[in-house]
C-alpha atoms as a PDB file:
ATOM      1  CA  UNK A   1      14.068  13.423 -16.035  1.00  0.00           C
ATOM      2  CA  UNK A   2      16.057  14.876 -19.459  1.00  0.00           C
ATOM      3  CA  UNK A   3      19.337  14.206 -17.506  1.00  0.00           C
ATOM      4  CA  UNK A   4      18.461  10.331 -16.560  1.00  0.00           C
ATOM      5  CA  UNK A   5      16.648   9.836 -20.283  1.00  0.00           C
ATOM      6  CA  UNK A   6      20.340  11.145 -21.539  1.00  0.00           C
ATOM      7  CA  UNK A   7      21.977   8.708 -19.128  1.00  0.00           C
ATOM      8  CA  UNK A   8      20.149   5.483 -19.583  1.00  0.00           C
ATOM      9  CA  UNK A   9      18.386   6.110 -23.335  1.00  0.00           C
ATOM     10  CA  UNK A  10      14.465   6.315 -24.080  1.00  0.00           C
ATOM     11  CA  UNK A  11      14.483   2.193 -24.496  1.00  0.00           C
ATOM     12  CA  UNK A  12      14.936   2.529 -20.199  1.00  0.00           C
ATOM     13  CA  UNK A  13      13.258   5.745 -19.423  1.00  0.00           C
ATOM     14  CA  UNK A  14       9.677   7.389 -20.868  1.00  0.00           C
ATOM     15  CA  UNK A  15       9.093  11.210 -20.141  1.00  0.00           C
ATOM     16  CA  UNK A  16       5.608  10.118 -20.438  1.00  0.00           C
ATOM     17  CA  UNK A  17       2.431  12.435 -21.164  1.00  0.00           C
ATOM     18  CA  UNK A  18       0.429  13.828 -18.606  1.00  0.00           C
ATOM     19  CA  UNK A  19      -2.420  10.270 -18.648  1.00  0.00           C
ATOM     20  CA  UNK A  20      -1.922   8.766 -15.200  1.00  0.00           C
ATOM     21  CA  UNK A  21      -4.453   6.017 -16.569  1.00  0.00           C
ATOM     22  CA  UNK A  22      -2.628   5.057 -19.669  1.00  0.00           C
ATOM     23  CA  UNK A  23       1.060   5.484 -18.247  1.00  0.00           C
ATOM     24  CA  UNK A  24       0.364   2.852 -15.186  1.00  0.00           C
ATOM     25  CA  UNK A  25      -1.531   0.841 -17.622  1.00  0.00           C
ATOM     26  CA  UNK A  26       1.010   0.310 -20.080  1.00  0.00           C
ATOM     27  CA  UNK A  27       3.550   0.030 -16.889  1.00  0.00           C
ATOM     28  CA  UNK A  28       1.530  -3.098 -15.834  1.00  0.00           C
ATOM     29  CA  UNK A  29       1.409  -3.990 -19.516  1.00  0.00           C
ATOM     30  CA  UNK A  30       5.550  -3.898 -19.616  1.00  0.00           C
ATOM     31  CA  UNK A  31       5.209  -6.104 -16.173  1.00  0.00           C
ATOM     32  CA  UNK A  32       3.223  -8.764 -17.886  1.00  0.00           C
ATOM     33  CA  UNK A  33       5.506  -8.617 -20.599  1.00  0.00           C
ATOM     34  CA  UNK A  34       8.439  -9.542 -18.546  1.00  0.00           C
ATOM     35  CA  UNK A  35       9.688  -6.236 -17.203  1.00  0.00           C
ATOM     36  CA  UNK A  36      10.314  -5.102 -14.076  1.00  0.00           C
ATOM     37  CA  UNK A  37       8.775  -1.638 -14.527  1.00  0.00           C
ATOM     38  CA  UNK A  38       8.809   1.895 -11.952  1.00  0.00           C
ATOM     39  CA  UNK A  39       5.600   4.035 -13.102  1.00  0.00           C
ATOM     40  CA  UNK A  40       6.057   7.582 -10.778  1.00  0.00           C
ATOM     41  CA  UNK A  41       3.066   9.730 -10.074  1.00  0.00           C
ATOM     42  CA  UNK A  42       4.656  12.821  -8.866  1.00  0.00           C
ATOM     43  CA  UNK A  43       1.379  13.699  -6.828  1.00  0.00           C
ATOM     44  CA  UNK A  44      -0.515  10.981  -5.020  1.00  0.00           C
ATOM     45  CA  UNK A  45      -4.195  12.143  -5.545  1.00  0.00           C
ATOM     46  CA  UNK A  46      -3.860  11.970  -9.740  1.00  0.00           C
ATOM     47  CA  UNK A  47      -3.059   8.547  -8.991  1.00  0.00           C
ATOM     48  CA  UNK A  48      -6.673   7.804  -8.477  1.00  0.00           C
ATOM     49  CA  UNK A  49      -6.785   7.982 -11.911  1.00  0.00           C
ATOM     50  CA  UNK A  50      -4.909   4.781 -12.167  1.00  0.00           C
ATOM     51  CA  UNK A  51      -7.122   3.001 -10.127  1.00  0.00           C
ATOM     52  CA  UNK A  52      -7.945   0.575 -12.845  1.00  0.00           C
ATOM     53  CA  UNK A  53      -4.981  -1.132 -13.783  1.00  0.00           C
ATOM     54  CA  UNK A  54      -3.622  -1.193 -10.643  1.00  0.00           C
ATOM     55  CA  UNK A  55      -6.586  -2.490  -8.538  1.00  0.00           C
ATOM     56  CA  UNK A  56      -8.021  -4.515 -11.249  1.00  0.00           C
ATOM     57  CA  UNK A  57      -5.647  -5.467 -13.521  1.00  0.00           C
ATOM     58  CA  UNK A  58      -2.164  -5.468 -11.714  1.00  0.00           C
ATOM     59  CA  UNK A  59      -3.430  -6.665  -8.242  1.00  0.00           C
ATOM     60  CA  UNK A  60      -5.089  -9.649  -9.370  1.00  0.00           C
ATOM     61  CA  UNK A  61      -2.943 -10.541 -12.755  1.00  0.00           C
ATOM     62  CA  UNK A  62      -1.038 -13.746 -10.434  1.00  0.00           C
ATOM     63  CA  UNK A  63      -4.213 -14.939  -8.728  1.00  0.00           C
ATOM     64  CA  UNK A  64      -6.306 -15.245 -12.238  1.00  0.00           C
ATOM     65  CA  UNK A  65      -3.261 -17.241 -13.772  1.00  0.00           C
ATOM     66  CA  UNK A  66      -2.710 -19.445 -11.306  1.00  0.00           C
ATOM     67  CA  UNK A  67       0.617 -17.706 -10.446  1.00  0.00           C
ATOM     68  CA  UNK A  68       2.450 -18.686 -13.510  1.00  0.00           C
ATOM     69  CA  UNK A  69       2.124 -14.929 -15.027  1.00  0.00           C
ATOM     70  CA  UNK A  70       2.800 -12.142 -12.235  1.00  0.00           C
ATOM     71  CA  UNK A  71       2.575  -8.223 -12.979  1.00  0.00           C
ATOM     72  CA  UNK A  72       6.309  -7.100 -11.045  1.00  0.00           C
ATOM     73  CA  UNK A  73       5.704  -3.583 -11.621  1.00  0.00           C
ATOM     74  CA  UNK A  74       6.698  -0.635  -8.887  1.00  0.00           C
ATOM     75  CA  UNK A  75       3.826   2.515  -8.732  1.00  0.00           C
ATOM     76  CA  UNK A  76       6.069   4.829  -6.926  1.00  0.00           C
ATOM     77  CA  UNK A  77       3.661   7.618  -5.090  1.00  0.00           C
ATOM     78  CA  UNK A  78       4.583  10.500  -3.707  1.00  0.00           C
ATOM     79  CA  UNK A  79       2.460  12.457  -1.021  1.00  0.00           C
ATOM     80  CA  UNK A  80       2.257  16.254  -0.948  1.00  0.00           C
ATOM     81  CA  UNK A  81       1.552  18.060   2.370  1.00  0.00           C
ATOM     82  CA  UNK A  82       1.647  21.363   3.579  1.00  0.00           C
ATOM     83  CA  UNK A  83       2.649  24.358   1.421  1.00  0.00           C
ATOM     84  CA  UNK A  84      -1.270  25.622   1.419  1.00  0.00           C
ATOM     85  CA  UNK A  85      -1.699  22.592  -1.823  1.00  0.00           C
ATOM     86  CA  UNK A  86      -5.481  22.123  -0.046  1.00  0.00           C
ATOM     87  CA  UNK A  87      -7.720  19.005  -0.269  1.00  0.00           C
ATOM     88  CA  UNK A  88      -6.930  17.624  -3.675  1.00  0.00           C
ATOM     89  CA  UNK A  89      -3.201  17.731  -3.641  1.00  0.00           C
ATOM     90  CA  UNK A  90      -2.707  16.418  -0.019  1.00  0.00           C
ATOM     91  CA  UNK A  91      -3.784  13.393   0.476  1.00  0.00           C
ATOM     92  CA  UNK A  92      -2.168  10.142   2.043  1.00  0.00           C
ATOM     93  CA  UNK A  93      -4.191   7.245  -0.066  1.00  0.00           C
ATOM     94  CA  UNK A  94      -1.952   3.873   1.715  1.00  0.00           C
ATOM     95  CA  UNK A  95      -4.995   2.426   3.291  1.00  0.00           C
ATOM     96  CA  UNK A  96      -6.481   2.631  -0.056  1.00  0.00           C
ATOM     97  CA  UNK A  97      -4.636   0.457  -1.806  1.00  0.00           C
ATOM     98  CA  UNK A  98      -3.678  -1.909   1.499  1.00  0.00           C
ATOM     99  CA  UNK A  99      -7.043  -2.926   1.206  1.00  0.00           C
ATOM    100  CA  UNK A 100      -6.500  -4.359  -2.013  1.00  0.00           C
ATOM    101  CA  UNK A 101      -4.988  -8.189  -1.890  1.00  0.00           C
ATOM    102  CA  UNK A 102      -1.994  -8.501  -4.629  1.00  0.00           C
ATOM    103  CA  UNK A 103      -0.559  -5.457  -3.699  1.00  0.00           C
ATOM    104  CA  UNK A 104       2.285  -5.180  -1.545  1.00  0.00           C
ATOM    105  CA  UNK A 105       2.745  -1.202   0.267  1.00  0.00           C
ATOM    106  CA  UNK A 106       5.753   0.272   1.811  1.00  0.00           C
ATOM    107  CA  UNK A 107       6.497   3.771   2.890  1.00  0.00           C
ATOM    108  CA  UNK A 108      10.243   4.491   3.360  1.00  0.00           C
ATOM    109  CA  UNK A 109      11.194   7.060   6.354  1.00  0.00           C
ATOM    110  CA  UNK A 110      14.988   7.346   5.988  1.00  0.00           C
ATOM    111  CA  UNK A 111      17.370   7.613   3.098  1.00  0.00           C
ATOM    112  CA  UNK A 112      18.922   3.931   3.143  1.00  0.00           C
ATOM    113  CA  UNK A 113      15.479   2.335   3.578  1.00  0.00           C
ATOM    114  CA  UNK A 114      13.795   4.262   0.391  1.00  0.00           C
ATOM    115  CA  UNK A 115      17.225   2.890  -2.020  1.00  0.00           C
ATOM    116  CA  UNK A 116      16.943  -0.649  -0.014  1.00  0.00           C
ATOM    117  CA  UNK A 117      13.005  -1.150  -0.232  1.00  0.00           C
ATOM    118  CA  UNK A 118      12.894   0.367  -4.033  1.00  0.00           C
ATOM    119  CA  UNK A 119      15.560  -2.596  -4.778  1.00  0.00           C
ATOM    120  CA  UNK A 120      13.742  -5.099  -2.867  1.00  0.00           C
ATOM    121  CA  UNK A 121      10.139  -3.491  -4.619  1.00  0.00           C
ATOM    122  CA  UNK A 122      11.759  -4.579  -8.387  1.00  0.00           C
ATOM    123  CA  UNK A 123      12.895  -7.423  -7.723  1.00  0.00           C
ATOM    124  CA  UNK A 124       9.933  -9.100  -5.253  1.00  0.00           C
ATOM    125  CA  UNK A 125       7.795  -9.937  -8.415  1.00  0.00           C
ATOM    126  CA  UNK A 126       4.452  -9.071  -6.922  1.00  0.00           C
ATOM    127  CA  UNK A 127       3.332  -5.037  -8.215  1.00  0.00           C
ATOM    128  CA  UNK A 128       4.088  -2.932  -5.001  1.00  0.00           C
ATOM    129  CA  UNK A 129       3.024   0.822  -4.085  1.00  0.00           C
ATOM    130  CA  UNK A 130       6.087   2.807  -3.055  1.00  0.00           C
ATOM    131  CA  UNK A 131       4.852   5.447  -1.607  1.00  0.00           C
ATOM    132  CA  UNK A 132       7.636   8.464  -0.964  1.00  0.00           C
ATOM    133  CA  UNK A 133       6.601  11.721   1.283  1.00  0.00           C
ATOM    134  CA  UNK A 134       7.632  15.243  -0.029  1.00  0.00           C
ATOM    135  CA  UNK A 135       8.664  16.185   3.373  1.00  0.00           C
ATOM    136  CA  UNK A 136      10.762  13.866   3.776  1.00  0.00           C
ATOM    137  CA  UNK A 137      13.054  14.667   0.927  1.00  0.00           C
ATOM    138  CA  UNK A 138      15.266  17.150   3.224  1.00  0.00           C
ATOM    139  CA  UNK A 139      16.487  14.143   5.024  1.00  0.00           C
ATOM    140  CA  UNK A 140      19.823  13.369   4.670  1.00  0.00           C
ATOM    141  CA  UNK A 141      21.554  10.280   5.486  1.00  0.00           C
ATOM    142  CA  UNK A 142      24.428   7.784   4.450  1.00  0.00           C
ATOM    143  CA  UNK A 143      23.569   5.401   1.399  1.00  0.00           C
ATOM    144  CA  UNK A 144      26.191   3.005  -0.065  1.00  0.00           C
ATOM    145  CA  UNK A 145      26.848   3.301  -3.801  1.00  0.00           C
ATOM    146  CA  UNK A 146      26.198  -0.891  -3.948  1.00  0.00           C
ATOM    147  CA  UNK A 147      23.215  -2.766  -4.822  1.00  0.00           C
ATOM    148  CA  UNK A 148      21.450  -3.622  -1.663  1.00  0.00           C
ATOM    149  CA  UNK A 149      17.884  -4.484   0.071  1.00  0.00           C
ATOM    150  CA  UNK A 150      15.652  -3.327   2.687  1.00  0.00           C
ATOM    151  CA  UNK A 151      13.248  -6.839   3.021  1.00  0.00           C
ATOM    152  CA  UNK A 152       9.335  -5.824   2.179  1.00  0.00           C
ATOM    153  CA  UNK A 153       7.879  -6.761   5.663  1.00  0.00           C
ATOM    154  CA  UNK A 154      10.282  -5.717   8.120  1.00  0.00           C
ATOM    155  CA  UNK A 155       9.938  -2.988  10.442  1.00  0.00           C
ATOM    156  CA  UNK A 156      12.997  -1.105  12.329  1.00  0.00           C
ATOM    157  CA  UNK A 157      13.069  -0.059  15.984  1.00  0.00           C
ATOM    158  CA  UNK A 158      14.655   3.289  15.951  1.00  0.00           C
ATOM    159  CA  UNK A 159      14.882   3.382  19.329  1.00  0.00           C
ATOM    160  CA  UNK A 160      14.540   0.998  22.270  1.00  0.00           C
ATOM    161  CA  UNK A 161      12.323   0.998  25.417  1.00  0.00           C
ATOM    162  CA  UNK A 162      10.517   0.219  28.632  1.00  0.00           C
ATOM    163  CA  UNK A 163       7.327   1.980  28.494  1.00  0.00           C
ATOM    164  CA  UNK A 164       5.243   2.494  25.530  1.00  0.00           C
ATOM    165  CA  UNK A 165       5.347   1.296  22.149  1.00  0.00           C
ATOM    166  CA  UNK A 166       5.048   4.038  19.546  1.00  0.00           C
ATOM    167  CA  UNK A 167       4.938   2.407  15.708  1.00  0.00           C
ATOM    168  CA  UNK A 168       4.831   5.234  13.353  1.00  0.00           C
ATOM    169  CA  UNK A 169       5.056   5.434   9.365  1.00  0.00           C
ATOM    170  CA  UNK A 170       6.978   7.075   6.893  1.00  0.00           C
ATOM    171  CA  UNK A 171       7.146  10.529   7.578  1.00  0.00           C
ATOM    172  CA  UNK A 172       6.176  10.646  11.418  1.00  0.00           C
ATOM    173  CA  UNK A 173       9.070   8.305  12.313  1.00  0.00           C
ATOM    174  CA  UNK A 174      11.195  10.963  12.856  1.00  0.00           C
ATOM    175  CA  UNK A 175       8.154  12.802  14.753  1.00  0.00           C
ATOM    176  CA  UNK A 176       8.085   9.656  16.934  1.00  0.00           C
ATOM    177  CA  UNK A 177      11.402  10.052  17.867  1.00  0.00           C
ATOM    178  CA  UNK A 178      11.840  13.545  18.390  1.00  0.00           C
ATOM    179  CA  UNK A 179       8.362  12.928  20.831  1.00  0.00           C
ATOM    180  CA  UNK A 180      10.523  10.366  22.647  1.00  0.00           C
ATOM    181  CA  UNK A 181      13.391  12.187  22.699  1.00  0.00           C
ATOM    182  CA  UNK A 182      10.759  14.693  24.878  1.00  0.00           C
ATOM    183  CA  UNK A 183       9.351  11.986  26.896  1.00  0.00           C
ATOM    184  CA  UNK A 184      12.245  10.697  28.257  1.00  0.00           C
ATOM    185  CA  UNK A 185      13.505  13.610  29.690  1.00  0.00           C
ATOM    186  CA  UNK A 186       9.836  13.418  31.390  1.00  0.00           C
ATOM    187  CA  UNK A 187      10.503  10.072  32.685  1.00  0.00           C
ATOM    188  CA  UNK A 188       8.736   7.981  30.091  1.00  0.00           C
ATOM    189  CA  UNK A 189      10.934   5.653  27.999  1.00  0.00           C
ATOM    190  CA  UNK A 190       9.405   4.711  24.656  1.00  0.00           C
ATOM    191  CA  UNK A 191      10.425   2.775  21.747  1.00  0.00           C
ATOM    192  CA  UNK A 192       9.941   3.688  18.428  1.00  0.00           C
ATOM    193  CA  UNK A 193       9.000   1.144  15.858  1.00  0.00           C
ATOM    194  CA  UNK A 194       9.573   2.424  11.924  1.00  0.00           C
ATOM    195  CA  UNK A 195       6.875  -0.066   9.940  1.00  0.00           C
ATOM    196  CA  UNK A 196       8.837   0.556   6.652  1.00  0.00           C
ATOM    197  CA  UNK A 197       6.081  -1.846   5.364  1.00  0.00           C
ATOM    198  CA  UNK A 198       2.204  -1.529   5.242  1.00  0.00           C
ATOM    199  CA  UNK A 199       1.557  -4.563   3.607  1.00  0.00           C
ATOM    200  CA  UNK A 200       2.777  -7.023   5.021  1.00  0.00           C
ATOM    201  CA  UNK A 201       3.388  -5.546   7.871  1.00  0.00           C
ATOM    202  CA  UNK A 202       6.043  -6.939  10.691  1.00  0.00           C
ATOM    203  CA  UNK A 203       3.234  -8.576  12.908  1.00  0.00           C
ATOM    204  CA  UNK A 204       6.358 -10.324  15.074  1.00  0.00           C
ATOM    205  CA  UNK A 205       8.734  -7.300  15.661  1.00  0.00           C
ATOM    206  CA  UNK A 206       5.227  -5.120  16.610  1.00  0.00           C
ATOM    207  CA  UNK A 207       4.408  -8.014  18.830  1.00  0.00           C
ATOM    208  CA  UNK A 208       7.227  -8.603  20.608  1.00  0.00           C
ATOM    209  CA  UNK A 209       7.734  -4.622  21.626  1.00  0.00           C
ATOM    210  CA  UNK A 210       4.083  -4.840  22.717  1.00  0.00           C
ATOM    211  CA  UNK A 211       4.977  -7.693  24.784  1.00  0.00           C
ATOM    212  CA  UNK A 212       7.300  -5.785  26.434  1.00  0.00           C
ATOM    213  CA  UNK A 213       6.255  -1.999  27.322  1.00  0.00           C
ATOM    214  CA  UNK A 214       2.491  -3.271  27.248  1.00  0.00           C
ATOM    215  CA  UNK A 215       1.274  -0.065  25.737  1.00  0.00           C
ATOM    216  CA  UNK A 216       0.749   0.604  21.887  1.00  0.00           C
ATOM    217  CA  UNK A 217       0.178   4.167  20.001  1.00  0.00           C
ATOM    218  CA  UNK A 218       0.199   3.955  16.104  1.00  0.00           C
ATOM    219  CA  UNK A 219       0.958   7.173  14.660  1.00  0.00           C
ATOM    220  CA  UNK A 220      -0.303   7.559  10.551  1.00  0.00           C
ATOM    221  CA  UNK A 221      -0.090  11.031   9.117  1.00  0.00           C
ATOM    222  CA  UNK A 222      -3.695   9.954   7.425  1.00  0.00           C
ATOM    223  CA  UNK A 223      -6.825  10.156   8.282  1.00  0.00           C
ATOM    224  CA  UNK A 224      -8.219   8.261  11.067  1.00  0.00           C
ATOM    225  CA  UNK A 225     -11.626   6.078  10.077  1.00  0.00           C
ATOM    226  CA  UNK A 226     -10.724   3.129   8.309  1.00  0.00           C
ATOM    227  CA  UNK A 227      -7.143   3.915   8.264  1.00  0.00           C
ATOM    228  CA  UNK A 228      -3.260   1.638   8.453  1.00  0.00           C
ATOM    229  CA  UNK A 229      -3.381   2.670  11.980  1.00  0.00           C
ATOM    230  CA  UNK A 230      -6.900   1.634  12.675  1.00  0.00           C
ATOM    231  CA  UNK A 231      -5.790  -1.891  11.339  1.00  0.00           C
ATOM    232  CA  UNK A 232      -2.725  -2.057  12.818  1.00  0.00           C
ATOM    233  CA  UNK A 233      -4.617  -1.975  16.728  1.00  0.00           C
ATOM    234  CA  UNK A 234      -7.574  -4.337  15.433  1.00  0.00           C
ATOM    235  CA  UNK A 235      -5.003  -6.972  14.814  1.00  0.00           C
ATOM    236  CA  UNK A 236      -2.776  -6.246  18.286  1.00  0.00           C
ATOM    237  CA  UNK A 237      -5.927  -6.316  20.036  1.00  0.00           C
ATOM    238  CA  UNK A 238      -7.226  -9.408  18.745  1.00  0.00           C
ATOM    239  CA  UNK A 239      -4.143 -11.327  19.037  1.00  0.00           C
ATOM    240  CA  UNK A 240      -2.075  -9.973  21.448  1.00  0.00           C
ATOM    241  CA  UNK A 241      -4.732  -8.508  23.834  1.00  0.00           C
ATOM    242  CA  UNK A 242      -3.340 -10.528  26.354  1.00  0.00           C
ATOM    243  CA  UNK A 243       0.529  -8.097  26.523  1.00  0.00           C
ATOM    244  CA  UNK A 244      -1.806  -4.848  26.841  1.00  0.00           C
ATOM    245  CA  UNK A 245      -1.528  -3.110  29.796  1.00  0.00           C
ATOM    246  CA  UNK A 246      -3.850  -0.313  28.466  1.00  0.00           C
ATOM    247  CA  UNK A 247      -6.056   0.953  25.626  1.00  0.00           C
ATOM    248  CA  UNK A 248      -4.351   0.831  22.220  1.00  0.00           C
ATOM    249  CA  UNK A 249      -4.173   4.786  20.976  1.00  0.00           C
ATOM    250  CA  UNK A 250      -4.257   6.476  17.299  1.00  0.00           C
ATOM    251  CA  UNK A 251      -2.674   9.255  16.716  1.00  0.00           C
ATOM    252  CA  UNK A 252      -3.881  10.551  12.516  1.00  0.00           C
ATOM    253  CA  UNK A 253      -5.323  12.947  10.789  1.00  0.00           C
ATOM    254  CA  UNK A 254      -8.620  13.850  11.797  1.00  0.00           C
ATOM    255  CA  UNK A 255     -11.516  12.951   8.924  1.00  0.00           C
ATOM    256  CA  UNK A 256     -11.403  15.938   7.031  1.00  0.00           C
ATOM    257  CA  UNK A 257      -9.749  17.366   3.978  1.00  0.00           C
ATOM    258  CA  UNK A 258      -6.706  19.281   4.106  1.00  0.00           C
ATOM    259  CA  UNK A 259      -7.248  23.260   5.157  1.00  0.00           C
ATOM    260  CA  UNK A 260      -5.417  25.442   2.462  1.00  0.00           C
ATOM    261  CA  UNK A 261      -4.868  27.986   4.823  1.00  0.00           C
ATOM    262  CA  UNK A 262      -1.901  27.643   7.007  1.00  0.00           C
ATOM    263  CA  UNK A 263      -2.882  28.758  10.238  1.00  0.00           C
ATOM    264  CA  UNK A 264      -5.581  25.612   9.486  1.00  0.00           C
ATOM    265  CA  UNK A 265      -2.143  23.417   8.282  1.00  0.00           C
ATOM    266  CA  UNK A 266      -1.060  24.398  11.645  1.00  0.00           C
ATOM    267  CA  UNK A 267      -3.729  22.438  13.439  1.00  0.00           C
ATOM    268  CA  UNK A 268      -3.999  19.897  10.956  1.00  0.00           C
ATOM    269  CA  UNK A 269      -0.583  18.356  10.288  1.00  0.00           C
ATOM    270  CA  UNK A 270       0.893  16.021  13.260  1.00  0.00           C
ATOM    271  CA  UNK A 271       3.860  16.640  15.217  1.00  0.00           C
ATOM    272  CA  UNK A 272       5.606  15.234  17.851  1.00  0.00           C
ATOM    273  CA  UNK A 273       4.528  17.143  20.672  1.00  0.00           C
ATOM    274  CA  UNK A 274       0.794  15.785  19.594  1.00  0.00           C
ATOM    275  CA  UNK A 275       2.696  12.281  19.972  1.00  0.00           C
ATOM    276  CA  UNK A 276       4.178  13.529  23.350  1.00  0.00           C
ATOM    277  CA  UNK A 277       0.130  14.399  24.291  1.00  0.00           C
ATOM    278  CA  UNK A 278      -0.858  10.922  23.577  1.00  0.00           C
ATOM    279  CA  UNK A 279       2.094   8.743  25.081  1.00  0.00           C
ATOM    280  CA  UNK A 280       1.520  10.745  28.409  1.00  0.00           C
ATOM    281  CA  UNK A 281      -2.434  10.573  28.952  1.00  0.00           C
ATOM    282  CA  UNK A 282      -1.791   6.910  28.297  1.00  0.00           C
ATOM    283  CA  UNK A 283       0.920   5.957  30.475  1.00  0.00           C
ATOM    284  CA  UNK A 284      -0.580   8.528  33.027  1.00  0.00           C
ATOM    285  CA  UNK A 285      -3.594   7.030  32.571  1.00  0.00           C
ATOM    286  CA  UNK A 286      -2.883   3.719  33.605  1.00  0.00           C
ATOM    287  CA  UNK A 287      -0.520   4.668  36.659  1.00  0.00           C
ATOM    288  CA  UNK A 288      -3.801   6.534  37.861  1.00  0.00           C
ATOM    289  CA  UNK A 289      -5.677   3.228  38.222  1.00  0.00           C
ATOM    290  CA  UNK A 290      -2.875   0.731  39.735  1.00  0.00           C
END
């Protein structure tokens, strides 16, 4: 933070005090103003503190002025897993604030989508949650040095095929395709979906891979009642019931807190062989009653 405050000057960037309340608050206040603000809460679970202005304040600032004064500010949240943090530093909150209407949610999974969907966040006008995941900050990929976007509402299919659908988020894309890396040498071809976006989500893309393999697993490294995957099969199965050659499958967290011990992490977390798991007891599944 001291080196980009040196770079850019305090009128561009606040080391702000430890108030996640009063930082977001006077980010959405900035917005309002007619800046394009980025608030960052370093730990996703503090930002429950924030609740207010961004729920009540930021989400609905366009709808209560008839859309003539919008609140364009970027809450950038980053997710902590693993690392024995426990319960209240763990926690993956998107379905929290997907719920909300006004705010848009994205969760980048590779390098050139989390520069491309941060550009697109500032400049879409509407306050967006950007929503990072620690372990994904190993990845390494190629990024050019120009200004460029990532739309808000696309997804990305990582990798093509016949079989199953597998649309993952954020962090468990590359879980998804490591799993179907595994599956295809055991003769099941699946194609990975990246959503990129939770809301809006890319109801066409989704839709159209559906169409094709006629089998659906949504992968969410959160919990599983109530949750972006949970959505994601209500809406395939109410519109697009008709492509399904099986039952749509979830593959989250289970509904519990996070274990600080890590032979409980162990069993918690998802990895791809739990994807492998489901993809084969569905497509086995249905060959069993053809």
């Amino acid at each position: 933070m001291q080196d980009i405050d040196k770079e850019f000057g305090r009128d561009r960037v606040l080391d702000s005090p430890v108030s996640e309340n009063a930082t977001t608050a006077a980010a959405v206040g900035a917005a309002v103003a007619g800046m394009r603000p980025i608030v960052v809460h370093p730990r996703m679970d503090f930002m429950l503190l924030a609740v207010d202005p961004i729920v009540n304040q930021a989400a609905n600032w366009s709808y209560m002025f008839g859309g003539k004064v919008g609140a364009p500010v970027v809450v950038r949240a980053i997710i902590n897993r693993g690392g024995e943090q426990a319960a209240q530093h763990s926690q993956a909150l998107q379905a929290v604030f997907a719920h909300v209407p006004g705010l848009k949610v994205v969760m980048p999974s590779t390098p050139y989508d989390a520069k491309g969907l941060l550009i697109d966040a500032v400049y879409d006008g509407n306050p967006v949650v950007y929503i990072d995941d620690r372990w994904l900050y190993n990845e390494s990929g190629e990024v050019p040095e120009a200004m460029y976007r990532v739309a808000i509402g696309t997804a990305a299919v990582r990798r093509p095929g016949l079989d199953v659908t597998i649309v993952a988020t954020s962090v468990m894309a590359p879980q998804a395709l490591a799993a179907a890396g595994i599956l295809a040498a055991r003769g099941i071809d699946a194609e990975v979906v990246d959503l990129r976006s939770i809301k809006p989500w890319d109801r066409e893309l989704i839709f159209n891979s559906v169409r094709k393999t006629g089998r659906l697993i949504v992968v969410d490294a959160a919990w599983k009642t109530c949750g972006g995957a949970a959505e994601l099969a209500a809406e395939v199965a109410g519109d697009a019931f008709s492509f399904l050659r099986g039952p749509i499958l979830r593959v989250p967290l289970p509904d519990a807190p996070a274990p600080m011990s890590r032979p409980l992490e162990q069993a918690y977390y998802l990895r791809a062989d739990d994807i492998v798991a489901r993809a084969e007891e569905l497509v086995k599944r249905q060959a069993a009653t053809v």
